[in-house]
Protein backbone atom coordinates (compact mmCIF):
# COMPACT_ATOMS: atom_id res chain seq x y z
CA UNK A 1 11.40 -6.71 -79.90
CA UNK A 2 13.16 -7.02 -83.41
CA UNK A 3 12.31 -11.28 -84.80
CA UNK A 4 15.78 -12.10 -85.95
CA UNK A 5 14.79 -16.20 -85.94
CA UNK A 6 13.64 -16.26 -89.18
CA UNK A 7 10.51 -17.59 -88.06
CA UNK A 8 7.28 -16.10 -88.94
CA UNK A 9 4.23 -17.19 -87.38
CA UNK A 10 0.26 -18.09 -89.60
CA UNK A 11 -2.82 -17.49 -88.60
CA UNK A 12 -3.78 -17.44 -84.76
CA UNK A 13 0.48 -18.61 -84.31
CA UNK A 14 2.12 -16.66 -82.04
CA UNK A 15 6.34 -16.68 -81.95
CA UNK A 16 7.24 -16.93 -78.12
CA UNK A 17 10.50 -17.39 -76.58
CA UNK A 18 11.28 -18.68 -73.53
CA UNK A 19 12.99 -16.93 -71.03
CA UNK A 20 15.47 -17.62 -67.16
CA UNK A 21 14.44 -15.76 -64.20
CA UNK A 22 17.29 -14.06 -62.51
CA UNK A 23 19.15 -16.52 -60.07
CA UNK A 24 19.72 -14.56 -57.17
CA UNK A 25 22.26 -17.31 -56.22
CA UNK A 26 21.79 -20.48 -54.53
CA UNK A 27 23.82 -23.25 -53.41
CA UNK A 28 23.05 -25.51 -56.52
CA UNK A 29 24.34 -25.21 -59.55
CA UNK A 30 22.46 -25.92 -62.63
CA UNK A 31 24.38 -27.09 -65.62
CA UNK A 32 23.31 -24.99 -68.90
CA UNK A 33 22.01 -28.11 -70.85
CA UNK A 34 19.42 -28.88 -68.24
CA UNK A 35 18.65 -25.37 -68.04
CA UNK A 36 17.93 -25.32 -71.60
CA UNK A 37 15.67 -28.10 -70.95
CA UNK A 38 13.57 -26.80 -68.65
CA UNK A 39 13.01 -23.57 -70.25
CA UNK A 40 11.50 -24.93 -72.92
CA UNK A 41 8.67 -26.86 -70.20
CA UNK A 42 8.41 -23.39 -68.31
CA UNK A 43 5.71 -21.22 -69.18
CA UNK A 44 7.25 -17.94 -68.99
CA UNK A 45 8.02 -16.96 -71.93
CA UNK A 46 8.39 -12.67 -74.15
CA UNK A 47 5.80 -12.60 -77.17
CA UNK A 48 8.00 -12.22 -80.16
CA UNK A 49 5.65 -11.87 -82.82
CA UNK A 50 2.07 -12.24 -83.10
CA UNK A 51 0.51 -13.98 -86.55
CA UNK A 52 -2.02 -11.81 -88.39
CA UNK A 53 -5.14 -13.30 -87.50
CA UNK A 54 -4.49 -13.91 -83.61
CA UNK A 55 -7.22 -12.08 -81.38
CA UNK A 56 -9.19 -11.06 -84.49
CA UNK A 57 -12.56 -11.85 -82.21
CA UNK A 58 -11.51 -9.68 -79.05
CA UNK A 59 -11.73 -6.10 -78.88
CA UNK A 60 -7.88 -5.78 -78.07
CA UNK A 61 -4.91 -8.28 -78.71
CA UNK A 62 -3.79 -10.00 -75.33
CA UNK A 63 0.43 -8.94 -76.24
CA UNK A 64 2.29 -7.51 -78.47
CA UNK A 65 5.76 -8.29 -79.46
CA UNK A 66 7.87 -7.48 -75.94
CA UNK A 67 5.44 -8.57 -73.49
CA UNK A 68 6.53 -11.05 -70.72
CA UNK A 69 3.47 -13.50 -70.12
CA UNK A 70 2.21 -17.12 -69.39
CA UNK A 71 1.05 -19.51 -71.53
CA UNK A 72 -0.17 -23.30 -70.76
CA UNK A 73 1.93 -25.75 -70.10
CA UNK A 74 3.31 -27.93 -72.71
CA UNK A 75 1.38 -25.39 -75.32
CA UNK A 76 3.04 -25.09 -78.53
CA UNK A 77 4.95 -26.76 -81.04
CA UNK A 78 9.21 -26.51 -79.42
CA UNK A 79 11.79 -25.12 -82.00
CA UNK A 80 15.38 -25.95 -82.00
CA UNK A 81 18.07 -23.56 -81.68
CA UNK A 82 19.74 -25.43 -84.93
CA UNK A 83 16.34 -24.81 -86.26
CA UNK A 84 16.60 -21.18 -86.09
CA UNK A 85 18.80 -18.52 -87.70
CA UNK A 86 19.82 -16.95 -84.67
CA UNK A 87 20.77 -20.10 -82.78
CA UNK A 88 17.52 -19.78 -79.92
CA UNK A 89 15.24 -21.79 -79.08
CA UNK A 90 11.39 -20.69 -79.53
CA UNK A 91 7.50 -21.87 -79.28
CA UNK A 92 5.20 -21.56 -81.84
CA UNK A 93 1.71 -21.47 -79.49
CA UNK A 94 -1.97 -20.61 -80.37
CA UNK A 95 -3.23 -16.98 -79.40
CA UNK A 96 -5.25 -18.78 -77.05
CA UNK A 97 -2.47 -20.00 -74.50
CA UNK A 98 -2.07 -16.54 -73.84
CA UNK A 99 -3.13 -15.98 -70.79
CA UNK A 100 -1.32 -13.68 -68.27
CA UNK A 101 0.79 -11.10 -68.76
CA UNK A 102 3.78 -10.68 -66.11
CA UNK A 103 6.55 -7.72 -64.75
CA UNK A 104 9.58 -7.66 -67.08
CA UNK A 105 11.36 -7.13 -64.22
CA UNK A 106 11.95 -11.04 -64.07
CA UNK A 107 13.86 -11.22 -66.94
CA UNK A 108 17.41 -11.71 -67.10
């Protein structure tokens, strides 16, 4: 997964960014501003880059840039879409609310 946010994560930081499930269609419709709202409270979320001294105590870093996986709740500092040079929203997090990785499949 190429960064194109301009963001570049220090230390144990690693750049996350939030990601929808596929709707398989429903019978409510969910406007896209509280969408974006609650992606950024969801912990799903693809690792997009991974600072250089995340993991440096474990024999093997949890992710690497590309991986689908769950972090804690609320973890993180939230980053604006204005904020950003690609216009997305993203989490900084510590390597430590890394805990799970998950199938891709669930992407959309």
């Amino acid at each position: 997964m190429e960064n194109r946010s301009g963001l570049s994560p220090k230390g144990v930081a690693v750049l996350v960014k939030p990601y929808t499930v596929a709707n398989k269609g429903g019978l409510i419709a969910i406007p896209a501003s509280v969408r974006a709202q609650t992606d950024m409270v969801d912990n799903r979320v693809v690792v997009v880059e991974v600072g250089p001294e995340a993991w440096k105590d474990e024999s093997a870093p949890r992710a690497v840039a590309g991986d689908h996986v769950l972090i804690t709740k609320f973890a993180g500092f939230m980053i604006k879409p204005e904020d950003t040079l690609d216009g997305q929203a993203y989490r900084v997090v510590n390597d430590r609310d890394i805990f799970c990785g998950i199938p891709s499949r669930e992407a959309a």
